[in-house]
N, C-alpha and C. Protein backbone atom coordinates (compact mmCIF):
# COMPACT_ATOMS: atom_id res chain seq x y z
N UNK A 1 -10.31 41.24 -13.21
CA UNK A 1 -9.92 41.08 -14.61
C UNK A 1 -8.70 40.18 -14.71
N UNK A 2 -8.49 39.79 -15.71
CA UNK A 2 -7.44 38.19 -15.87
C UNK A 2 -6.78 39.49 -16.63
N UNK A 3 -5.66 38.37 -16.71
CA UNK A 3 -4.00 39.20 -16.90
C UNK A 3 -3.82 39.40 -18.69
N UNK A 4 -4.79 38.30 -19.40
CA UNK A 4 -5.18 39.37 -20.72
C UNK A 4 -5.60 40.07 -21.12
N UNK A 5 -6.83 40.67 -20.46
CA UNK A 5 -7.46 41.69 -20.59
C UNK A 5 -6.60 42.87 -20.30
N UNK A 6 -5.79 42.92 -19.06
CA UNK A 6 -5.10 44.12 -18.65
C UNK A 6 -3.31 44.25 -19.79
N UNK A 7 -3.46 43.63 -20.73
CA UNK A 7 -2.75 43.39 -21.88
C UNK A 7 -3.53 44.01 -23.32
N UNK A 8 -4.49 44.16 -22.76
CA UNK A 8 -5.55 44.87 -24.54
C UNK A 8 -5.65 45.51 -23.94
N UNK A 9 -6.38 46.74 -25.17
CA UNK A 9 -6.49 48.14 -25.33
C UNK A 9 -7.82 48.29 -24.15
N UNK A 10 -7.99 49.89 -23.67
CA UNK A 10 -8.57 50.01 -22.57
C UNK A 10 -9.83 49.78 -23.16
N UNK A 11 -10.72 49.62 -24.72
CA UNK A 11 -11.78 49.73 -25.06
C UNK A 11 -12.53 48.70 -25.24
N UNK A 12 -11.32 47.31 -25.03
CA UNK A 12 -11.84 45.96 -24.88
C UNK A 12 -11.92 45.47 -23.32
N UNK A 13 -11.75 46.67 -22.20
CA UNK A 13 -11.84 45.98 -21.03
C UNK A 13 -13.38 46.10 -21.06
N UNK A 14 -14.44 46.81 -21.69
CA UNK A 14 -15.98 47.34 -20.88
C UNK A 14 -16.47 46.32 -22.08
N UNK A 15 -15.62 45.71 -23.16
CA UNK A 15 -16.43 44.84 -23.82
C UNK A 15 -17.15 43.72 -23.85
N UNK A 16 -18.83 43.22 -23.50
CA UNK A 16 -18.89 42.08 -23.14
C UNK A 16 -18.12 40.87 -23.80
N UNK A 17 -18.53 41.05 -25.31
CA UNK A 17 -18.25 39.53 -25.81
C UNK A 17 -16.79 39.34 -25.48
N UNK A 18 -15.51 40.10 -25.29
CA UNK A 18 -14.33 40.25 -24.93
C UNK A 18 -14.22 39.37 -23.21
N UNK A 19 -15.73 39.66 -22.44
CA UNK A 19 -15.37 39.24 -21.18
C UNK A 19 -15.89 38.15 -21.28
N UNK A 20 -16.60 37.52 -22.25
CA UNK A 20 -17.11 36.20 -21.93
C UNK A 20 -16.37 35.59 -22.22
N UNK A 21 -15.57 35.77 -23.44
CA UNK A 21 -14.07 35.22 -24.18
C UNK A 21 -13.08 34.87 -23.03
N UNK A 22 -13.13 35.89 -22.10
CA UNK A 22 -11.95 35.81 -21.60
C UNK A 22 -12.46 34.89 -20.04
N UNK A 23 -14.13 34.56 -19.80
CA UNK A 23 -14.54 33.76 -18.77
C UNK A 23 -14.42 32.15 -19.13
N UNK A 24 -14.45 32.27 -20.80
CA UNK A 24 -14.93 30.58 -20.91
C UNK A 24 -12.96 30.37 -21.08
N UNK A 25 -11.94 31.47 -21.57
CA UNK A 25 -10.92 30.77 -21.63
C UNK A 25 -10.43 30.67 -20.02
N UNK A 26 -10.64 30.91 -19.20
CA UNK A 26 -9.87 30.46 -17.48
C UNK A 26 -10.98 29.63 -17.31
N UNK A 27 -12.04 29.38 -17.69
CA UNK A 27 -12.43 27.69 -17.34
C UNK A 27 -11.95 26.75 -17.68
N UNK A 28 -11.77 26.87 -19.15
CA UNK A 28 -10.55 26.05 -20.03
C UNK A 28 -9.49 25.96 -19.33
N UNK A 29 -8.65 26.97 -19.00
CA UNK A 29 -7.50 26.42 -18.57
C UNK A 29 -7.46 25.94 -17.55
N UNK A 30 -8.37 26.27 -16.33
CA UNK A 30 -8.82 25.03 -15.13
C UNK A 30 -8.80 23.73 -15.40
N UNK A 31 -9.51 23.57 -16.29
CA UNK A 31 -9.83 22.40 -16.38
C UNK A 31 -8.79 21.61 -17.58
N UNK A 32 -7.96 22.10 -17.74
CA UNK A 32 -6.74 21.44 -18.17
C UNK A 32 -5.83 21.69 -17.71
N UNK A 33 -5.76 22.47 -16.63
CA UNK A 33 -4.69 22.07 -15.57
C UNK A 33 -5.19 20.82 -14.89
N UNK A 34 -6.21 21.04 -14.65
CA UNK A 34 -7.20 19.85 -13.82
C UNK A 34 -6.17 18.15 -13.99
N UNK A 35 -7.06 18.41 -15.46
CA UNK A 35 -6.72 17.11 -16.20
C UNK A 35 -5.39 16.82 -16.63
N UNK A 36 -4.32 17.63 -16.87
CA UNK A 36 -2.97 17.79 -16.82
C UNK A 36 -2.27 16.82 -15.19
N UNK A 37 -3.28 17.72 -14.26
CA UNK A 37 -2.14 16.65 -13.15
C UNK A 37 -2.67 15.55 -12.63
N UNK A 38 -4.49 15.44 -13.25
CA UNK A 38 -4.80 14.10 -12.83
C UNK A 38 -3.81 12.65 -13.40
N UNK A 39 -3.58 13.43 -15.04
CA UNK A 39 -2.88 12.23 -15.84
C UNK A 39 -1.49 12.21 -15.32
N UNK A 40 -0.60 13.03 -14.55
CA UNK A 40 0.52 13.18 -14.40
C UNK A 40 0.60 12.03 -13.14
N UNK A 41 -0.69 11.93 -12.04
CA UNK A 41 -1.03 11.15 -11.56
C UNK A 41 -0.96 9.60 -11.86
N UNK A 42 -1.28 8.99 -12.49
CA UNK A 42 -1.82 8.02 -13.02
C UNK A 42 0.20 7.40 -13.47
N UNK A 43 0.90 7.85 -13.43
CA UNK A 43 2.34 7.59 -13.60
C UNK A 43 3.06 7.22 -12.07
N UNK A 44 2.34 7.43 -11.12
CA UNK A 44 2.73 6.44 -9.94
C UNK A 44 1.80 5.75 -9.39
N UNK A 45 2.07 4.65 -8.99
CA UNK A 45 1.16 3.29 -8.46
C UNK A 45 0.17 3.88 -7.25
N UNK A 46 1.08 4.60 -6.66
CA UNK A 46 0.80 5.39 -4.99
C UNK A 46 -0.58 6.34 -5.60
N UNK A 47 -0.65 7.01 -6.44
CA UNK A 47 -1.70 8.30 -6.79
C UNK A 47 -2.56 8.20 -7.82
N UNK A 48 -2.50 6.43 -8.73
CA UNK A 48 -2.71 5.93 -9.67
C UNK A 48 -4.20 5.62 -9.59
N UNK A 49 -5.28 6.55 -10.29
CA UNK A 49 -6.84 5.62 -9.96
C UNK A 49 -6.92 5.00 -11.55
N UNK A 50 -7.81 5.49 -11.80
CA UNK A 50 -7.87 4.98 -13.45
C UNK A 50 -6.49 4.41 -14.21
N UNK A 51 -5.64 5.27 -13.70
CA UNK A 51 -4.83 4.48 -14.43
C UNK A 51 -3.83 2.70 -14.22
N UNK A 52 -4.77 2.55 -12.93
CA UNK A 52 -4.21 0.85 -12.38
C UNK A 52 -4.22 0.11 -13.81
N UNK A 53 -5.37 0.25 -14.26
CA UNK A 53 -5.65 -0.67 -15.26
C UNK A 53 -4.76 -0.62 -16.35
N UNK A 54 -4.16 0.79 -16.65
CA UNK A 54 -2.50 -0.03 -17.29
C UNK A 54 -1.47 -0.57 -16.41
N UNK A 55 -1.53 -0.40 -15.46
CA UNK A 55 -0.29 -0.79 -14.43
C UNK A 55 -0.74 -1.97 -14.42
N UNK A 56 -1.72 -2.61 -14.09
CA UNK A 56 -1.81 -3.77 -14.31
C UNK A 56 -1.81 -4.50 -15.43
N UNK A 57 -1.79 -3.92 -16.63
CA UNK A 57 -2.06 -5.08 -17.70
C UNK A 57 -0.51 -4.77 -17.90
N UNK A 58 0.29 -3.63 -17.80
CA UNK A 58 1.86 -3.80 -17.90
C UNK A 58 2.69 -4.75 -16.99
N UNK A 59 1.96 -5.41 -15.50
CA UNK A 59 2.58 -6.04 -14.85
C UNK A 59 2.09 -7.25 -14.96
N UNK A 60 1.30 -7.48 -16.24
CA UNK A 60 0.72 -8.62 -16.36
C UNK A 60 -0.47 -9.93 -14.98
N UNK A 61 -0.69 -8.78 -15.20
CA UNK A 61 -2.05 -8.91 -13.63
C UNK A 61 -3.20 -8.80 -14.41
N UNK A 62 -4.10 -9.31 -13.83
CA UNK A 62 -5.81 -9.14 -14.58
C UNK A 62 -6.25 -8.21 -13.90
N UNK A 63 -6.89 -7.08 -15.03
CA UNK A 63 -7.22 -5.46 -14.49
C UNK A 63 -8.41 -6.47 -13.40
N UNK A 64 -8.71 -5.81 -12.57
CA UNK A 64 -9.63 -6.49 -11.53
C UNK A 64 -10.24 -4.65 -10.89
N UNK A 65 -11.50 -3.97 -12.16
CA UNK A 65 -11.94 -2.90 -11.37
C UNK A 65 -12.37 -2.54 -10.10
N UNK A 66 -13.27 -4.10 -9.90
CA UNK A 66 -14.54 -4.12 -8.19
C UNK A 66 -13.11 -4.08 -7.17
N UNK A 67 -11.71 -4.45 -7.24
CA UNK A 67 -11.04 -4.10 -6.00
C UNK A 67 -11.58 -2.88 -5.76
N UNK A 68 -10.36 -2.43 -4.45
CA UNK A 68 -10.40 -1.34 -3.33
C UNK A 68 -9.18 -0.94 -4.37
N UNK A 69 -8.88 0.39 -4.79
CA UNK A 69 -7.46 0.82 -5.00
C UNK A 69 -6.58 0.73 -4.14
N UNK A 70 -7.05 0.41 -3.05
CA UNK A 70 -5.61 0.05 -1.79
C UNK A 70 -5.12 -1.33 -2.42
N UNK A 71 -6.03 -2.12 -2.43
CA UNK A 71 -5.76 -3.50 -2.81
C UNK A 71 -4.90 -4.09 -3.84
N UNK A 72 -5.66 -3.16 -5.65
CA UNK A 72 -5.06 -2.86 -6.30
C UNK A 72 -3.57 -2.88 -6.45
N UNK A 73 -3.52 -1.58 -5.46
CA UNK A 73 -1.96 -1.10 -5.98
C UNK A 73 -1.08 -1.66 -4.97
N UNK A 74 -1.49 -2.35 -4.25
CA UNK A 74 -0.94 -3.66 -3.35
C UNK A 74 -0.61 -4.59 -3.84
N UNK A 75 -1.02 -5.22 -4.85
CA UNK A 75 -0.94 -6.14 -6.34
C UNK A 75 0.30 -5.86 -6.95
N UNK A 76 0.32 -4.81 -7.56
CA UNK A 76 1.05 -4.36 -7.93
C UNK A 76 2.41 -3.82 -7.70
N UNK A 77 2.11 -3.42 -6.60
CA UNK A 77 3.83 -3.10 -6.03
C UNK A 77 4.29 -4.25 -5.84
N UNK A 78 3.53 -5.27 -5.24
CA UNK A 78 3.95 -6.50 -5.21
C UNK A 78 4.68 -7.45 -6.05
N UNK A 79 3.87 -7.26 -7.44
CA UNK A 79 4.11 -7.67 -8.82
C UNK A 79 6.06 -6.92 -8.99
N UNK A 80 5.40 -5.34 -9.06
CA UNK A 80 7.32 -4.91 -9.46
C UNK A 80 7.58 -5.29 -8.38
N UNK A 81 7.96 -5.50 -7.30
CA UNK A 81 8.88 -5.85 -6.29
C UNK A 81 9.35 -7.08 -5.88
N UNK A 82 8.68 -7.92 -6.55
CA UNK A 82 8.79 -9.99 -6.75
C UNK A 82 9.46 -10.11 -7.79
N UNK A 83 10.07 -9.16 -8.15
CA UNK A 83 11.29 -8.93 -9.79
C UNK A 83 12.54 -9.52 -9.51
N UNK A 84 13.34 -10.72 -10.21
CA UNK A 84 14.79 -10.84 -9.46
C UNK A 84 14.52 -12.43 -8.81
N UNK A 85 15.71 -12.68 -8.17
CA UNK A 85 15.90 -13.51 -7.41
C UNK A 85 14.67 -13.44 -5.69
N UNK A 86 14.15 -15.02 -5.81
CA UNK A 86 13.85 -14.77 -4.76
C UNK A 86 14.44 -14.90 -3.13
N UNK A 87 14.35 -14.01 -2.02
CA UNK A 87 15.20 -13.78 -0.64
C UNK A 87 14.47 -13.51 0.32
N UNK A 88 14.46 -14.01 1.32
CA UNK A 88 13.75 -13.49 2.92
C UNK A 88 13.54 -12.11 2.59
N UNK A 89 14.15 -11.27 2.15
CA UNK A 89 13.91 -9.62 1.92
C UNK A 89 13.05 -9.50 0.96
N UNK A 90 12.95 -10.03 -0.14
CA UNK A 90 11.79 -9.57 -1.31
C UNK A 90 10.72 -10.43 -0.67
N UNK A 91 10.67 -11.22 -0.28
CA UNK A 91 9.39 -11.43 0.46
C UNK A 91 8.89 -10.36 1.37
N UNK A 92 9.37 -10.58 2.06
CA UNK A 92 9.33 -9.19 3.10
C UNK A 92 8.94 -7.96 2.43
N UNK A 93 9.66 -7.81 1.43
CA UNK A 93 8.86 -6.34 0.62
C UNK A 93 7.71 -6.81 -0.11
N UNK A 94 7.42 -8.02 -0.21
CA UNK A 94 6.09 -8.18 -1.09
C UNK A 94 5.53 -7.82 0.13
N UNK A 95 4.79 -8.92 1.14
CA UNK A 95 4.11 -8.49 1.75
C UNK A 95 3.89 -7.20 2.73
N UNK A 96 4.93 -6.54 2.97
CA UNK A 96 4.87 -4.86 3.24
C UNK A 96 4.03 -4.17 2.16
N UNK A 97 4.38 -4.52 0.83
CA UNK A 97 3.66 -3.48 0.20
C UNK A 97 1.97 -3.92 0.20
N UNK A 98 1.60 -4.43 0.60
CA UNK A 98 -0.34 -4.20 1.14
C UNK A 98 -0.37 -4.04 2.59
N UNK A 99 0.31 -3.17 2.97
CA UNK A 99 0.13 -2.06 4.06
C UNK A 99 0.40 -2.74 5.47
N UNK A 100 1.74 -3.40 5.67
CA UNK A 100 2.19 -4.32 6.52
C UNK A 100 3.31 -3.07 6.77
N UNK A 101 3.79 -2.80 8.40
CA UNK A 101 5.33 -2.25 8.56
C UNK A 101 5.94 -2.93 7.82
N UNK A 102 7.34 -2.25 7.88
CA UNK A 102 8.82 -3.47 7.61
C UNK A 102 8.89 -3.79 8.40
N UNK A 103 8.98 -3.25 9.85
CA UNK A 103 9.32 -4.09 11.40
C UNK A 103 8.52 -4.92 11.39
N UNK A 104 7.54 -4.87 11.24
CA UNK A 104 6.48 -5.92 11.53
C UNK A 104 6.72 -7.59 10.82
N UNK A 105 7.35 -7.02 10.22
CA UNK A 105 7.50 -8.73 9.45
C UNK A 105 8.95 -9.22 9.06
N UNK A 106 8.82 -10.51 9.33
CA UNK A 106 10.00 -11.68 9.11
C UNK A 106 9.85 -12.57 8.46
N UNK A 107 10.86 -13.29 7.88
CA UNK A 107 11.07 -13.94 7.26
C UNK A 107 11.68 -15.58 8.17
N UNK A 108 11.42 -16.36 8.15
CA UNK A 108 12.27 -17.14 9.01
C UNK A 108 12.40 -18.57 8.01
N UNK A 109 13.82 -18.76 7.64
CA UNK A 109 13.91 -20.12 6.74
C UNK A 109 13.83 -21.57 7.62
N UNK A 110 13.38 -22.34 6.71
CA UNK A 110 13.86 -23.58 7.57
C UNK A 110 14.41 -24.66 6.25
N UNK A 111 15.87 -24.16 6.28
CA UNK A 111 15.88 -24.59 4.92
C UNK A 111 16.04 -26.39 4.97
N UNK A 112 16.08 -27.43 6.31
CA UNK A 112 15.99 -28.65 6.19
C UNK A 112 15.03 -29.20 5.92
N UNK A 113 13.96 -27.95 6.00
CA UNK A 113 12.46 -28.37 5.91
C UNK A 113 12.01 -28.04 4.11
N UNK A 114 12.77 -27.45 3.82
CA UNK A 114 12.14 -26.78 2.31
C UNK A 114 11.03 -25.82 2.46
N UNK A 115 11.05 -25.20 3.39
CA UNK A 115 9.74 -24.31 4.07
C UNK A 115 9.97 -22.92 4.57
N UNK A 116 9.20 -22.22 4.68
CA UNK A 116 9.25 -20.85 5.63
C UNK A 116 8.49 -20.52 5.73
N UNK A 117 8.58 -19.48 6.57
CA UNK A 117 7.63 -18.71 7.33
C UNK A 117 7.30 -17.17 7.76
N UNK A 118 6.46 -16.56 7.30
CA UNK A 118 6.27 -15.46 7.10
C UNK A 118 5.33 -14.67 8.75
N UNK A 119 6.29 -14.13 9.71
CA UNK A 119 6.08 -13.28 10.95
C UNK A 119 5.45 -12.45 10.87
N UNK A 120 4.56 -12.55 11.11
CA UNK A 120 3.78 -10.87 11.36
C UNK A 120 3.60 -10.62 12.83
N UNK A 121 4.21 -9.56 13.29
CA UNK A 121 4.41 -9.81 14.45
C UNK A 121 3.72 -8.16 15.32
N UNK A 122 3.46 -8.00 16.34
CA UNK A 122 2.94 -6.84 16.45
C UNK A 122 1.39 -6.02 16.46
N UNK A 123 0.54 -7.12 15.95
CA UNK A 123 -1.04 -6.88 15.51
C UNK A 123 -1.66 -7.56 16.29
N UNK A 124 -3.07 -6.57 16.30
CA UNK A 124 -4.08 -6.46 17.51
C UNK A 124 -4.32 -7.75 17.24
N UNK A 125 -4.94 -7.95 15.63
CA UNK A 125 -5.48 -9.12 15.61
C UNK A 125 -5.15 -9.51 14.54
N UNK A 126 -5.69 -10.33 13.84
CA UNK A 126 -5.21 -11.67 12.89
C UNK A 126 -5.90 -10.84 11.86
N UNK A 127 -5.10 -10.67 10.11
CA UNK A 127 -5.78 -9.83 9.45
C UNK A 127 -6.71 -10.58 8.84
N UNK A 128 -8.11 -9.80 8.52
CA UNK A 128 -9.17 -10.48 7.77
C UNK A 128 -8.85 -11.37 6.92
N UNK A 129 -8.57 -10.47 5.62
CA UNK A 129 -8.21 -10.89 4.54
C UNK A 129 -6.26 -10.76 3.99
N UNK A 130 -5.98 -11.91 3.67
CA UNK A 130 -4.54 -12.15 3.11
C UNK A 130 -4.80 -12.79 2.07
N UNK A 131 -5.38 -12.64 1.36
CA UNK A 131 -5.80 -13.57 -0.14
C UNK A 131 -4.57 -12.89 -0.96
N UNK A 132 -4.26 -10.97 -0.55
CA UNK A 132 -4.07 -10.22 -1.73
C UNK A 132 -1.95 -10.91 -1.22
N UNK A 133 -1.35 -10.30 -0.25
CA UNK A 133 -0.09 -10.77 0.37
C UNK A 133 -0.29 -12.74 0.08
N UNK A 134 -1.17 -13.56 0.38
CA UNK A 134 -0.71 -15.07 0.00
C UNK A 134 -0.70 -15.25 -1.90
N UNK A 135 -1.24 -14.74 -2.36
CA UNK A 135 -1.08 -14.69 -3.87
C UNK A 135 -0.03 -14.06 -4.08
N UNK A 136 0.51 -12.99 -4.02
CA UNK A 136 1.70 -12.53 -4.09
C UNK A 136 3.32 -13.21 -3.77
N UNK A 137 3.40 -13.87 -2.60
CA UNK A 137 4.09 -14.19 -2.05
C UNK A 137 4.05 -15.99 -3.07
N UNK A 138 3.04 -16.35 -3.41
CA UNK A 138 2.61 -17.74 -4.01
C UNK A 138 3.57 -17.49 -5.28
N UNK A 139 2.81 -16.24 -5.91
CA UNK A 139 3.59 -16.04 -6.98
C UNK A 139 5.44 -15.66 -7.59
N UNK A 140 5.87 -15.19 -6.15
CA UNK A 140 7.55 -15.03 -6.64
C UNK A 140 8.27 -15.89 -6.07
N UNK A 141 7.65 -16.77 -4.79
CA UNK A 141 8.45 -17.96 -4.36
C UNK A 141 8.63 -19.31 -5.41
N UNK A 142 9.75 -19.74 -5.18
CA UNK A 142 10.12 -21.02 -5.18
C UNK A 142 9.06 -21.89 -5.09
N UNK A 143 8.64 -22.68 -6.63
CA UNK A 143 7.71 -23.76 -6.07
C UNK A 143 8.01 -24.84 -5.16
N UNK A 144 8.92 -25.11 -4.62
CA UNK A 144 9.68 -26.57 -4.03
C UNK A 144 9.03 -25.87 -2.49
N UNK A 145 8.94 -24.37 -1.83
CA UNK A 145 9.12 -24.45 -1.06
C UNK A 145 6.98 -24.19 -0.13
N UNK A 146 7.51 -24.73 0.80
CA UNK A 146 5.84 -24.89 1.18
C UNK A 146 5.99 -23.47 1.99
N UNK A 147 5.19 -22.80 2.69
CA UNK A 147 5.10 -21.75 3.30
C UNK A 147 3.64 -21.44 3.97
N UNK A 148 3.93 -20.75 5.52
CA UNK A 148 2.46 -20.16 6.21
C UNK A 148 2.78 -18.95 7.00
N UNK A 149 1.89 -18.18 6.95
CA UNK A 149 1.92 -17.35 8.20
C UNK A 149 1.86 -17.64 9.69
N UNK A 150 2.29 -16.98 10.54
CA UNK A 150 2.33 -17.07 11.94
C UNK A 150 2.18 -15.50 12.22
N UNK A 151 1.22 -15.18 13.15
CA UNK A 151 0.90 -14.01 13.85
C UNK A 151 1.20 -14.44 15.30
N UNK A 152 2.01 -13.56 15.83
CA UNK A 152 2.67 -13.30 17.26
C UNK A 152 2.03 -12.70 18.47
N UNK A 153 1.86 -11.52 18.24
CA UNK A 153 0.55 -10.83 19.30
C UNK A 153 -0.59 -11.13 19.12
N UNK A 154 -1.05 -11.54 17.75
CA UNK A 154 -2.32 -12.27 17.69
C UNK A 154 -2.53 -13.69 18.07
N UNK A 155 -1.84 -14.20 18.36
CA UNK A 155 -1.37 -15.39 18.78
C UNK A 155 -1.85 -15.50 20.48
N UNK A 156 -0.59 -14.55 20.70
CA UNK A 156 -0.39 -14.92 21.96
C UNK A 156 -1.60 -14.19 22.77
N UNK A 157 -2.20 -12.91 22.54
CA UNK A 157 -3.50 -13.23 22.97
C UNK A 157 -4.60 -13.72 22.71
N UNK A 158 -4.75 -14.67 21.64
CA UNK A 158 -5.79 -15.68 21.65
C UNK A 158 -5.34 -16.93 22.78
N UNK A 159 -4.15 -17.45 23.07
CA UNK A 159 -3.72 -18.34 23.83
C UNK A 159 -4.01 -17.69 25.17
N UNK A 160 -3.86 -16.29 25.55
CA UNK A 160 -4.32 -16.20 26.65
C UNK A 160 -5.72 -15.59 27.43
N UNK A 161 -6.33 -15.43 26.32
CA UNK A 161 -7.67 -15.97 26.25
C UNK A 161 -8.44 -16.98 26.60
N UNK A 162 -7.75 -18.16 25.79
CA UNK A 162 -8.17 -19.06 25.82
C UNK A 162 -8.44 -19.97 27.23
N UNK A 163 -6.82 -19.29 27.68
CA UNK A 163 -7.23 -19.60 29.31
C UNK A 163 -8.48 -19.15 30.48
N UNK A 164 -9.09 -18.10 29.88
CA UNK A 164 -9.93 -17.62 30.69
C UNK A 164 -9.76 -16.07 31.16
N UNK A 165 -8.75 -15.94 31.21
CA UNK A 165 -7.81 -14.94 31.92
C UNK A 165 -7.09 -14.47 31.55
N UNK A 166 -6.42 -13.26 31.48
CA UNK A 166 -5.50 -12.35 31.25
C UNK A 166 -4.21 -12.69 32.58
N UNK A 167 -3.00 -12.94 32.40
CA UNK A 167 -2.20 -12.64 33.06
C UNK A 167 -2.66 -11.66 34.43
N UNK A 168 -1.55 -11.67 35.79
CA UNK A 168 -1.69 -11.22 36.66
C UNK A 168 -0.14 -10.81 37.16
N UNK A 169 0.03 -9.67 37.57
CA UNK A 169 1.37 -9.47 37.96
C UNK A 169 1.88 -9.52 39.56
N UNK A 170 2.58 -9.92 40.37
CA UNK A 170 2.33 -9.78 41.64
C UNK A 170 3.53 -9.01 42.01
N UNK A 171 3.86 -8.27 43.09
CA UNK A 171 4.31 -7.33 43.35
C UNK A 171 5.47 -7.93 44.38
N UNK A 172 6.43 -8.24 44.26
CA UNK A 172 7.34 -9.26 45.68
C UNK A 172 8.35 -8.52 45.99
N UNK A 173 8.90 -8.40 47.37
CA UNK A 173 9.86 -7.36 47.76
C UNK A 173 11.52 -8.41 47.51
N UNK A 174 12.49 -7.71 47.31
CA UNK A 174 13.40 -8.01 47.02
C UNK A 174 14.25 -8.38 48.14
N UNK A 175 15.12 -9.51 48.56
CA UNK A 175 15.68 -9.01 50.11
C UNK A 175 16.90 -7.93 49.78
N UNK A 176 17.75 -7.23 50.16
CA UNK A 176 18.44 -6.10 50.31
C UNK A 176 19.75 -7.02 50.01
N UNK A 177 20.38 -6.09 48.73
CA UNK A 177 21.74 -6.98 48.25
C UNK A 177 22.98 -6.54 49.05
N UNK A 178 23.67 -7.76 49.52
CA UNK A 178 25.32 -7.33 50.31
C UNK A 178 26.27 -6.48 49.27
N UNK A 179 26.57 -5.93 50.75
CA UNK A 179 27.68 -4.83 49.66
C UNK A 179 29.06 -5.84 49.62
């Protein structure tokens, strides 16, 4: 018995229509608790489904449904976080936020060049897709300045690949140091 019933008189506990009353109201309130914290949801980017599509038309992004919500709200953090002056660091937080470490990435200027360069450093392999991080990064930089990625571990084992071969370590004895 729910906690209103044991609040009325003992002659409405054996009453049906009293218990159906009191079955359809705790479905009700399920289901607006339900819907209570789905929408409470929808107020951070991180837990946001349905509700991207205001986050995006507030960050002035084109709602884009067929994404992935990872993708999405990768957009988007991107969008608030390209706010301000642009710096080796807000870059760096753009592209972190579509699921890059912070260690993982650098910034490196070359400011005689009008250029930089964005490190990703640390990965198995070269990521598929960067359409969502090069649009982002397109969008809060400096037009004057040109810019590319460079991948480091992905790099360097495609180069040693390429040789045929994997590295080899050899084992050499040391001669014995004077005291």
């Amino acid at each position: 018995m729910s906690m209103l019933t044991d609040r009325l008189p003992d002659h409405y506990r054996d009453c049906p229509p009293v218990a159906e009353l009191e079955r359809v109201l705790g479905l009700e309130s399920g289901s607006l608790s339900q819907a209570e914290a789905d929408t409470l949801a929808q107020l951070w980017v991180d837990t946001a489904t349905w509700g991207l599509d205001l986050w995006e038309t507030w960050c002035g992004l084109p709602v884009d449904r067929t994404g992935l919500y990872s993708a999405r709200r990768g957009r988007i953090k991107a969008k608030l976080r390209g706010q301000g002056a642009t710096t080796a660091d807000s870059i760096a937080d753009v592209v972190a936020s579509f699921g890059f470490q912070p260690e993982q990435i650098s910034v490196l200027e070359h400011f005689g060049e009008n250029r930089f360069e964005v490190v990703l450093s640390d990965l198995a392999v070269v990521p598929e897709d960067l359409s969502g991080p090069t649009a982002a990064v397109n969008e809060i930089k400096p037009a004057h300045l040109a810019w590319y990625f460079t991948f480091e571990l992905a790099a360097l084992t495609a180069q040693l690949r390429a040789g045929g071969a994997f590295w080899t370590i050899r084992e050499t004895a040391l001669p014995p140091m004077e005291v």
